[in-house]
N, C-alpha and C. Protein backbone atom coordinates (compact mmCIF):
# COMPACT_ATOMS: atom_id res chain seq x y z
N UNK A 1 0.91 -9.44 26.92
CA UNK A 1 -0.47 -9.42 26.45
C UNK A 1 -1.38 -10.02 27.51
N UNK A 2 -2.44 -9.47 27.66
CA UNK A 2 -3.61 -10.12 28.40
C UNK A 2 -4.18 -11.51 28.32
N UNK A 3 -5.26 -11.56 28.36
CA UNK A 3 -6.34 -12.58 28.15
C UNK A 3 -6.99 -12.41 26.89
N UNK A 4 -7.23 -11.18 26.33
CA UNK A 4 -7.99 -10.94 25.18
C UNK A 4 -7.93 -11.69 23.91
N UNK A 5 -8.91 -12.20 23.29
CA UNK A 5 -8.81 -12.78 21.86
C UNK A 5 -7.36 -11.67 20.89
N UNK A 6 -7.18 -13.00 19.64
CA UNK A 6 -5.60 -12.24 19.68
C UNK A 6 -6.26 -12.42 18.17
N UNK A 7 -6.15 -11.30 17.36
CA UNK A 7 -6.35 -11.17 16.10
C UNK A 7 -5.52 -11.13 15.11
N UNK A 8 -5.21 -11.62 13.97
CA UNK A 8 -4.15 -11.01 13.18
C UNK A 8 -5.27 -10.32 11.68
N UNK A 9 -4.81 -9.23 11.32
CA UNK A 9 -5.56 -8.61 10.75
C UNK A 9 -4.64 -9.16 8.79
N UNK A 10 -5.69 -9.41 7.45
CA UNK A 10 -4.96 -9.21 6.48
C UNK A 10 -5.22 -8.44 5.79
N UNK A 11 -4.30 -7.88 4.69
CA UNK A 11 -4.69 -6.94 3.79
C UNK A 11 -6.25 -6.42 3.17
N UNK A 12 -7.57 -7.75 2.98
CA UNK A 12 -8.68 -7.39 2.04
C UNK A 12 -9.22 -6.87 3.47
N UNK A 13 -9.22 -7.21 4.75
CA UNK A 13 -9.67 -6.65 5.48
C UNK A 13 -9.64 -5.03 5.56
N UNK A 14 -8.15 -4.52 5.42
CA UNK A 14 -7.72 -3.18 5.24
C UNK A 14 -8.57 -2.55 4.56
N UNK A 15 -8.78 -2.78 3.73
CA UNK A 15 -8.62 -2.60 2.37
C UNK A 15 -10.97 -2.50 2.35
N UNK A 16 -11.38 -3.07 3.01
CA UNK A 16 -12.32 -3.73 3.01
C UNK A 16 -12.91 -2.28 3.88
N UNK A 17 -12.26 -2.03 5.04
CA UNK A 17 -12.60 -1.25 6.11
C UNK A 17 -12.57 0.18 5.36
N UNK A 18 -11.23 0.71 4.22
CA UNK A 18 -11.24 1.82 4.17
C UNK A 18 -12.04 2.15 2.80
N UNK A 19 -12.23 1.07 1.69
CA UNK A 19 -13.05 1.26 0.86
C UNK A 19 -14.38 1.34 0.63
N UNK A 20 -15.07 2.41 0.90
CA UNK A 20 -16.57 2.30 0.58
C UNK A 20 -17.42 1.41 -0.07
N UNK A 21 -16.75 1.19 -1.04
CA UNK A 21 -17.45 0.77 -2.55
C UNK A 21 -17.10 -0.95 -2.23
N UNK A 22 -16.37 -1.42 -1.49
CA UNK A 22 -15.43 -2.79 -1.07
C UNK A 22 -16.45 -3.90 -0.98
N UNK A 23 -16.91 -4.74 -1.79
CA UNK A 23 -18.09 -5.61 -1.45
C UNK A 23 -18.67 -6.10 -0.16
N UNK A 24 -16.92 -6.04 0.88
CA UNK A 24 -17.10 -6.45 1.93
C UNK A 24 -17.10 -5.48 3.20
N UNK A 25 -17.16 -3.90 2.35
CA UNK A 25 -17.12 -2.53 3.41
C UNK A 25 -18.09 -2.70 4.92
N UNK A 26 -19.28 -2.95 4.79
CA UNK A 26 -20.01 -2.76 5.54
C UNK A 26 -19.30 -4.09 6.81
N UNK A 27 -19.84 -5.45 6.04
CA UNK A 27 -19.18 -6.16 6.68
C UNK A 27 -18.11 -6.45 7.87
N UNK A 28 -17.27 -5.46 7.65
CA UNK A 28 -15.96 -4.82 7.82
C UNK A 28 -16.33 -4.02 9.55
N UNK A 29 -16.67 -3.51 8.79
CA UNK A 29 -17.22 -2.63 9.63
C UNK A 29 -17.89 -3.28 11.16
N UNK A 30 -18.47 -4.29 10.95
CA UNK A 30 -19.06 -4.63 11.71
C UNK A 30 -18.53 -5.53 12.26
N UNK A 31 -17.36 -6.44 11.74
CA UNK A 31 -16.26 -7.11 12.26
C UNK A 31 -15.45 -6.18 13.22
N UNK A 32 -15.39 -4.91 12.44
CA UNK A 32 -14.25 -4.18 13.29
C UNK A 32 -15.06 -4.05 14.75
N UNK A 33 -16.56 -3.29 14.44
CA UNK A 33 -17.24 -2.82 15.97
C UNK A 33 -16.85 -3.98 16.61
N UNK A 34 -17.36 -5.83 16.62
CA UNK A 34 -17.43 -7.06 17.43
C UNK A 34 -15.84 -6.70 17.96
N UNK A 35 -15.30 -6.74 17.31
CA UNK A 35 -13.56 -6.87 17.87
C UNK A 35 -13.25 -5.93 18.57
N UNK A 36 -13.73 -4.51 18.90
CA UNK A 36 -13.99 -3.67 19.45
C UNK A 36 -14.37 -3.65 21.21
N UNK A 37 -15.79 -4.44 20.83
CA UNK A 37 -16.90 -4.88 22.07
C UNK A 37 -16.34 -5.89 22.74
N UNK A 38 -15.56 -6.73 21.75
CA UNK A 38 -14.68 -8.24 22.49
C UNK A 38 -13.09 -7.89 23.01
N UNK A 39 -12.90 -6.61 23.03
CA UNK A 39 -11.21 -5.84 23.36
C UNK A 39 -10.40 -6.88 22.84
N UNK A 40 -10.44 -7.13 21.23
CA UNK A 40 -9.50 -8.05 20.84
C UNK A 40 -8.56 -7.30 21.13
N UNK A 41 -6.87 -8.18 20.69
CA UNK A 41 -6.35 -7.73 20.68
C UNK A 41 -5.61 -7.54 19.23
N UNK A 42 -5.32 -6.67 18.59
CA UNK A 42 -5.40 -7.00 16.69
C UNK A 42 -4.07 -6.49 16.44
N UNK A 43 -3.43 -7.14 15.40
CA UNK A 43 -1.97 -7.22 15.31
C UNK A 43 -2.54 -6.84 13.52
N UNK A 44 -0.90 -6.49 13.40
CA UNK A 44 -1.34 -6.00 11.70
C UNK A 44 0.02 -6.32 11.10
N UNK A 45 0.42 -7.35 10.47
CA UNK A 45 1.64 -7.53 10.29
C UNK A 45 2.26 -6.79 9.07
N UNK A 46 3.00 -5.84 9.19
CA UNK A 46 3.56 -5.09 8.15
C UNK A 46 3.46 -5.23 6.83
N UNK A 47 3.47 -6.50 6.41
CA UNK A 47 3.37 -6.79 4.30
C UNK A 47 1.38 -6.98 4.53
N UNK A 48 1.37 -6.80 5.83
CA UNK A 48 -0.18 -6.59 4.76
C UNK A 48 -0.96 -5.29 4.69
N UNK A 49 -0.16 -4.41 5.85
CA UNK A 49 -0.35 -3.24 5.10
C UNK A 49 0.26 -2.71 4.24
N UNK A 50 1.33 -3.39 3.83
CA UNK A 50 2.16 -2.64 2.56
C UNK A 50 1.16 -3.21 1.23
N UNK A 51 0.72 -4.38 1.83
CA UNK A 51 -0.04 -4.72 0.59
C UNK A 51 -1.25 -4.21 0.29
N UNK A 52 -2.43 -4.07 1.12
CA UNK A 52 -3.40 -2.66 0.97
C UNK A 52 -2.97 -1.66 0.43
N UNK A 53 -1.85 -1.09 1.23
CA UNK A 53 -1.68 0.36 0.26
C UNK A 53 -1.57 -0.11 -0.86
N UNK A 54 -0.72 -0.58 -1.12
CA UNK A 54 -0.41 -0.84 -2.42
C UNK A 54 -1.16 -1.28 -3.54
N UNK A 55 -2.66 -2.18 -3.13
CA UNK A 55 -3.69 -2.10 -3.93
C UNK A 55 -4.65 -0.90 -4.22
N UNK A 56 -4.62 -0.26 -2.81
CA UNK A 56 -5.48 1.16 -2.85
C UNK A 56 -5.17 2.04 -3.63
N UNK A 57 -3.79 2.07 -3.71
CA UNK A 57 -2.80 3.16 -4.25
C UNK A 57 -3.07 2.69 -6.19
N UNK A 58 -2.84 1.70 -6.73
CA UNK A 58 -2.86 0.96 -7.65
C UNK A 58 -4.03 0.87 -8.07
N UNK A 59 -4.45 -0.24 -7.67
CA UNK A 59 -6.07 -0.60 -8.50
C UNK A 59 -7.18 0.09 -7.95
N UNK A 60 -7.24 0.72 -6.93
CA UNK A 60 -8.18 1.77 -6.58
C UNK A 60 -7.96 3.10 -6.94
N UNK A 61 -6.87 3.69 -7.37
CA UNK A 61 -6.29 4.70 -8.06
C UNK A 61 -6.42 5.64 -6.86
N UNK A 62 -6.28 5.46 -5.65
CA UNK A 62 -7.14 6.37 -4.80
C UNK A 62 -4.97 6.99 -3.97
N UNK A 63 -4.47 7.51 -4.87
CA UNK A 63 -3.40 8.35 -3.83
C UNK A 63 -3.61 8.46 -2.54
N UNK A 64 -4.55 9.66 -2.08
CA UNK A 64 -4.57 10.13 -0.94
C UNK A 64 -5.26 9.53 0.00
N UNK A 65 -6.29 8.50 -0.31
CA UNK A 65 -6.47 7.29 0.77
C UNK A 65 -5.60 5.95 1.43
N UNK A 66 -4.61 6.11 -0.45
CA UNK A 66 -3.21 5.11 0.23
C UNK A 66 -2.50 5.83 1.67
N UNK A 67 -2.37 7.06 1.26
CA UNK A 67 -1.50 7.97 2.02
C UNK A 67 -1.95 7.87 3.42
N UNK A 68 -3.15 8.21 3.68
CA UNK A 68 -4.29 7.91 4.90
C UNK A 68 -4.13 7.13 5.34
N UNK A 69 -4.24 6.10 4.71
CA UNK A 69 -4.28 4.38 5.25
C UNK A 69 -2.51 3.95 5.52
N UNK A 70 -1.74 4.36 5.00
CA UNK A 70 -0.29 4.19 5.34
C UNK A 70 -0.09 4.67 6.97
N UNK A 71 -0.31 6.04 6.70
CA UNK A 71 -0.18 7.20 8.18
C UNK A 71 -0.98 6.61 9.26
N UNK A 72 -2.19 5.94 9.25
CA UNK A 72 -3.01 5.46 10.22
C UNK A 72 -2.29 4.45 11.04
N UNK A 73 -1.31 3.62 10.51
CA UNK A 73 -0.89 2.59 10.98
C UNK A 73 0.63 3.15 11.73
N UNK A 74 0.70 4.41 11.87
CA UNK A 74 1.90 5.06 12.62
C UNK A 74 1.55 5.24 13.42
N UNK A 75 0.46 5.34 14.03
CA UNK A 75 -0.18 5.33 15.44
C UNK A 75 0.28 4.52 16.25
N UNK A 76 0.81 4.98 17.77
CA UNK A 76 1.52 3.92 18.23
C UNK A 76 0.86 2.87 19.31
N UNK A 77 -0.58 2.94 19.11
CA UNK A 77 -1.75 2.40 19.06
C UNK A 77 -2.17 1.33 18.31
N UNK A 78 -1.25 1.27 17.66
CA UNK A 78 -1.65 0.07 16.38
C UNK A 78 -0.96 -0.48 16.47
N UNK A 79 -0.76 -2.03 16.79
CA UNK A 79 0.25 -3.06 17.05
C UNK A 79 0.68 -3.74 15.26
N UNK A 80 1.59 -2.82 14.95
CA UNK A 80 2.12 -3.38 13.40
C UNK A 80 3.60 -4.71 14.01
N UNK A 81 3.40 -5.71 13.06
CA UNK A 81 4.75 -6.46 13.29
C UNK A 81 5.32 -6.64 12.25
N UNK A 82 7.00 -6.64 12.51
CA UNK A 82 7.60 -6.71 11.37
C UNK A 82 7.92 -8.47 11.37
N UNK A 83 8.43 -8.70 9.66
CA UNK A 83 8.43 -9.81 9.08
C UNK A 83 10.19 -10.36 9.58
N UNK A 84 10.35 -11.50 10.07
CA UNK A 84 11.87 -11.68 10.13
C UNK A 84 11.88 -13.07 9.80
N UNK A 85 13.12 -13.77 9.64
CA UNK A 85 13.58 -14.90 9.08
C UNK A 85 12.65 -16.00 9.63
N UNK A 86 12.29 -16.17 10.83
CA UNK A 86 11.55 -16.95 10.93
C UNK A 86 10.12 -16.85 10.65
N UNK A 87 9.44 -15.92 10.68
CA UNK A 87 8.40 -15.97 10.15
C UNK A 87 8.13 -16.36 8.60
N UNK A 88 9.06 -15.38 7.91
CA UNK A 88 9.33 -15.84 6.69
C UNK A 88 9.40 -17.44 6.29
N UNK A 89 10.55 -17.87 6.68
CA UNK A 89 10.77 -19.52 6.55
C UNK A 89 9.40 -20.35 7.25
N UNK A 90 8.75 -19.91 7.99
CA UNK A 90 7.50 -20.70 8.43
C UNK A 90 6.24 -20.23 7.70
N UNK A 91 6.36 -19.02 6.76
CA UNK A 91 5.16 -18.56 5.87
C UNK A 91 5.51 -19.83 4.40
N UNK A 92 6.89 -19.75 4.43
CA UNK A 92 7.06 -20.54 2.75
C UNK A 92 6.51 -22.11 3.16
N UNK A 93 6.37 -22.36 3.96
CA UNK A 93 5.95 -23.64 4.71
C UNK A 93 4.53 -23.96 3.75
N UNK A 94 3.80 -22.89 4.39
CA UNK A 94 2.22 -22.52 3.97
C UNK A 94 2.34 -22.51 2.44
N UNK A 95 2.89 -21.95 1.82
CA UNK A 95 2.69 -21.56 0.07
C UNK A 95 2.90 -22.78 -0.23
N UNK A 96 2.81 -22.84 -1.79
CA UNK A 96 2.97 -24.08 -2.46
C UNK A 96 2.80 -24.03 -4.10
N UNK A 97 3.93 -24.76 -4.91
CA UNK A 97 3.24 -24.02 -6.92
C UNK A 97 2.50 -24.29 -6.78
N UNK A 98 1.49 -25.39 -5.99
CA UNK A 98 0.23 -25.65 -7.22
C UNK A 98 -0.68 -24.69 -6.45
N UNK A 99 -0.73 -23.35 -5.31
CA UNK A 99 -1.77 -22.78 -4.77
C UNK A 99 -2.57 -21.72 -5.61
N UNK A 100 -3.35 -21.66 -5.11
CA UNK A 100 -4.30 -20.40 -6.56
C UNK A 100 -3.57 -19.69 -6.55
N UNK A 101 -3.72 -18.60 -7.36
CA UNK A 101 -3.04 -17.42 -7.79
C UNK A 101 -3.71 -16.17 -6.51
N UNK A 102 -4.82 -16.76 -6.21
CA UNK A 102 -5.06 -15.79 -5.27
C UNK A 102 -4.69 -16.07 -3.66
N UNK A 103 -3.92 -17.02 -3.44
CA UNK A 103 -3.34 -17.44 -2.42
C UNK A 103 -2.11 -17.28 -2.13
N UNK A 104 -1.02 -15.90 -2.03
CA UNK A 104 -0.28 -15.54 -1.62
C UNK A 104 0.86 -15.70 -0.97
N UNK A 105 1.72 -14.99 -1.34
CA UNK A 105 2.98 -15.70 0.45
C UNK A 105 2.57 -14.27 1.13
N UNK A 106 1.92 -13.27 0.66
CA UNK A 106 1.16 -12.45 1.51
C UNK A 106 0.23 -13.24 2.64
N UNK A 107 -0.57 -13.65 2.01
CA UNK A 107 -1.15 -14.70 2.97
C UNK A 107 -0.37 -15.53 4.13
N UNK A 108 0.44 -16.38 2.97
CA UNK A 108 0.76 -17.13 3.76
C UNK A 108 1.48 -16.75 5.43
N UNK A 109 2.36 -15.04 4.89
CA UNK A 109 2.81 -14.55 5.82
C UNK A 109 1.98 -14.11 7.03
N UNK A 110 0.83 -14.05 6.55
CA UNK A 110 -0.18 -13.94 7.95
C UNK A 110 -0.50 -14.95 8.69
N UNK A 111 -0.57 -15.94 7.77
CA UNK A 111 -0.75 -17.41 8.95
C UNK A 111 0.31 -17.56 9.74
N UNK A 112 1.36 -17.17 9.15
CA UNK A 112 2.46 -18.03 9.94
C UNK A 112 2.54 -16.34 10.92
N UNK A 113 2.52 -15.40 10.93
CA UNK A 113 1.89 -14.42 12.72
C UNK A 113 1.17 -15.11 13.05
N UNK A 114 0.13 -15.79 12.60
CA UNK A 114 -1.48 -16.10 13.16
C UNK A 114 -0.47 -17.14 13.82
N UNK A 115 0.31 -17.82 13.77
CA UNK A 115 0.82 -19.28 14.56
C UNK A 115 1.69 -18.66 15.68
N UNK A 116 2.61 -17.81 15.05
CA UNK A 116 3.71 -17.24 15.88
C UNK A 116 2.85 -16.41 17.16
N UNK A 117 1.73 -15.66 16.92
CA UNK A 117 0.78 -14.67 18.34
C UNK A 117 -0.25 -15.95 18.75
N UNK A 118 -0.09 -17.41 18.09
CA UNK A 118 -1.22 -18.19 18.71
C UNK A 118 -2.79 -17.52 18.18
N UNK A 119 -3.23 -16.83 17.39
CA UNK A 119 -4.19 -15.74 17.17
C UNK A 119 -5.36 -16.95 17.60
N UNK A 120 -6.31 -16.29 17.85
CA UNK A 120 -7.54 -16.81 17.80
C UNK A 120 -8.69 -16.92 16.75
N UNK A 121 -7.50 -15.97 15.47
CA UNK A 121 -8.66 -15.53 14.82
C UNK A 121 -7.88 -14.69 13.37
N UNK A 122 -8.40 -14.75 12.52
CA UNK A 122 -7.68 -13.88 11.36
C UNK A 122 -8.73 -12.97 10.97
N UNK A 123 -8.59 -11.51 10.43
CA UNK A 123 -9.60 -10.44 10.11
C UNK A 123 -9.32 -11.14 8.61
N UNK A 124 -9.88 -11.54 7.74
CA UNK A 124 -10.22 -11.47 6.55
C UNK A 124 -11.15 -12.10 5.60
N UNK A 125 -11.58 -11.75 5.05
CA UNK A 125 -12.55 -12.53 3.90
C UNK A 125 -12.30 -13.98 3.11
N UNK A 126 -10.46 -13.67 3.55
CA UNK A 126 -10.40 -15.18 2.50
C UNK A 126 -10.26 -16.76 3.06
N UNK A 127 -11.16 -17.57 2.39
CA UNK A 127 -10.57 -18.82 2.76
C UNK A 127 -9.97 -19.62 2.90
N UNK A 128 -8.48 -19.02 2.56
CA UNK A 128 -7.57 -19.50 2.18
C UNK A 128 -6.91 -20.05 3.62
N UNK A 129 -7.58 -19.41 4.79
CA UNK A 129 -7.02 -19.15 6.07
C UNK A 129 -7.96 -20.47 6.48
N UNK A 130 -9.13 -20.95 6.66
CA UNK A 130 -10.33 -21.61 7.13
C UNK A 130 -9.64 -23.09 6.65
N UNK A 131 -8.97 -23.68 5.22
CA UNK A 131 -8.53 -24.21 5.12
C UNK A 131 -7.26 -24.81 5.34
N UNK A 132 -6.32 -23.35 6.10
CA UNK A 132 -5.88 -23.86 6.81
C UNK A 132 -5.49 -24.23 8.31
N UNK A 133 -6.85 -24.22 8.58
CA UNK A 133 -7.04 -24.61 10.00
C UNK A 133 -7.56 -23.06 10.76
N UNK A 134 -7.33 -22.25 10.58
CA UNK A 134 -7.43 -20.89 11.09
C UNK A 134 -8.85 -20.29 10.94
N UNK A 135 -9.28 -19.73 12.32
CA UNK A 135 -10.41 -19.27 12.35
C UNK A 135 -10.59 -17.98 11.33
N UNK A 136 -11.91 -17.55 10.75
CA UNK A 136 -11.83 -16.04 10.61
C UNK A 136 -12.73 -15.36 11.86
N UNK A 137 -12.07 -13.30 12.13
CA UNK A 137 -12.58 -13.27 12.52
C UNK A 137 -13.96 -13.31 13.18
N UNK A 138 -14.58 -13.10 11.79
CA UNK A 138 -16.02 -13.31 11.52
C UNK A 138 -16.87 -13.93 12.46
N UNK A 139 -16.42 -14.99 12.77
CA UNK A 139 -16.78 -15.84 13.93
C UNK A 139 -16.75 -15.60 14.95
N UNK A 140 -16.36 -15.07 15.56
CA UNK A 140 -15.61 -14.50 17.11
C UNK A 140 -17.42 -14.09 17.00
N UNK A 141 -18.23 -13.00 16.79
CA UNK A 141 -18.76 -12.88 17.57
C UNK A 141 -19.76 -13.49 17.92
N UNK A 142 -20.37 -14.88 17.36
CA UNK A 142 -20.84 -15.70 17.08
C UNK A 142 -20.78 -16.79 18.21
N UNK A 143 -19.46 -17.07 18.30
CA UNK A 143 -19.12 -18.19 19.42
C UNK A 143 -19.31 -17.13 20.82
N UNK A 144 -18.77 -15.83 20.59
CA UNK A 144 -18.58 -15.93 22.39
C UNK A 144 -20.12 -15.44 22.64
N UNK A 145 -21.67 -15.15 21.64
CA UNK A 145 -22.26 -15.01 22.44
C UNK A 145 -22.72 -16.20 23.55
C-alpha cells in the first residue's frame, strides 16, 4: 500500500450509498466523492457487506439491488477482506453484554480491520466507532483541507 489515507468501509455506509431513500444517501455520497479526491485507500471487510446485503435484501425488500450490491463487490477493484481468527478474537475484544443492541460484533469486526490496516478512518454513520477511539470518515475532508 502507498501513502494514501486507509479507510475501512461499514455496512450503513453500503447501505447508505446504494439506498436512495437512506437518511444518510446524499451524505454518502459526498463522503464517497472526498475519499475519491483524497485517493483513499478503502477496504470493505467481507461481514459488512454480507451485512448490507442482507439488510437490503430483508428490510428494504429490494432483491435485485441486494443482487447489485453483492456483484459490485466482485470487482477486482474493490479491496474486500476476509474475517480470520485473529481478527475475530480481537473484534470480541471490542463487544461487550452490556453494549446497545445497536452495537454489533458486526461492528466490532470493523474496528478490529480498522486496527489490523492501521485505518485512518472508518466510512460510517455510527458512533459506536468515535467512541472507540476511531475516526469517521466524515472528517477526512475537513482536516486535510
Amino acid at each position: 500500500m502507498n501513502n494514501s489515507l486507509i479507510v475501512i468501509t461499514d455496512a450503513d455506509a453500503i447501505v447508505a450509498q446504494t439506498f436512495p431513500d437512506d437518511s444518510n444517501h446524499q451524505k454518502a455520497r459526498t463522503i464517497s466523492q472526498d475519499l475519491i479526491d483524497l485517493n483513499a485507500h478503502v477496504i470493505y471487510p467481507v461481514t459488512a457487506i454480507t451485512e448490507a446485503v442482507t439488510f437490503i435484501q430483508r428490510a428494504l425488500s429490494s432483491g435485485a439491488t441486494a443482487y447489485g450490491t453483492a456483484v459490485s463487490f466482485t470487482n477486482p477493484n474493490v479491496e474486500v477482506v476476509a474475517i480470520d481468527q485473529d481478527i475475530y478474537s480481537h473484534a470480541v475484544k471490542y463487544f461487550s453484554p452490556k453494549t446497545s443492541k445497536k452495537n454489533t460484533l458486526f461492528d466490532c469486526i470493523v474496528a478490529a480491520v480498522a486496527d489490523r490496516y492501521k485505518a485512518d478512518a472508518i466510512f460510517s454513520f455510527d458512533h459506536f466507532y468515535e467512541s472507540r477511539g476511531f475516526k469517521l470518515a466524515g472528517e477526512l475532508k475537513k482536516v486535510s483541507r
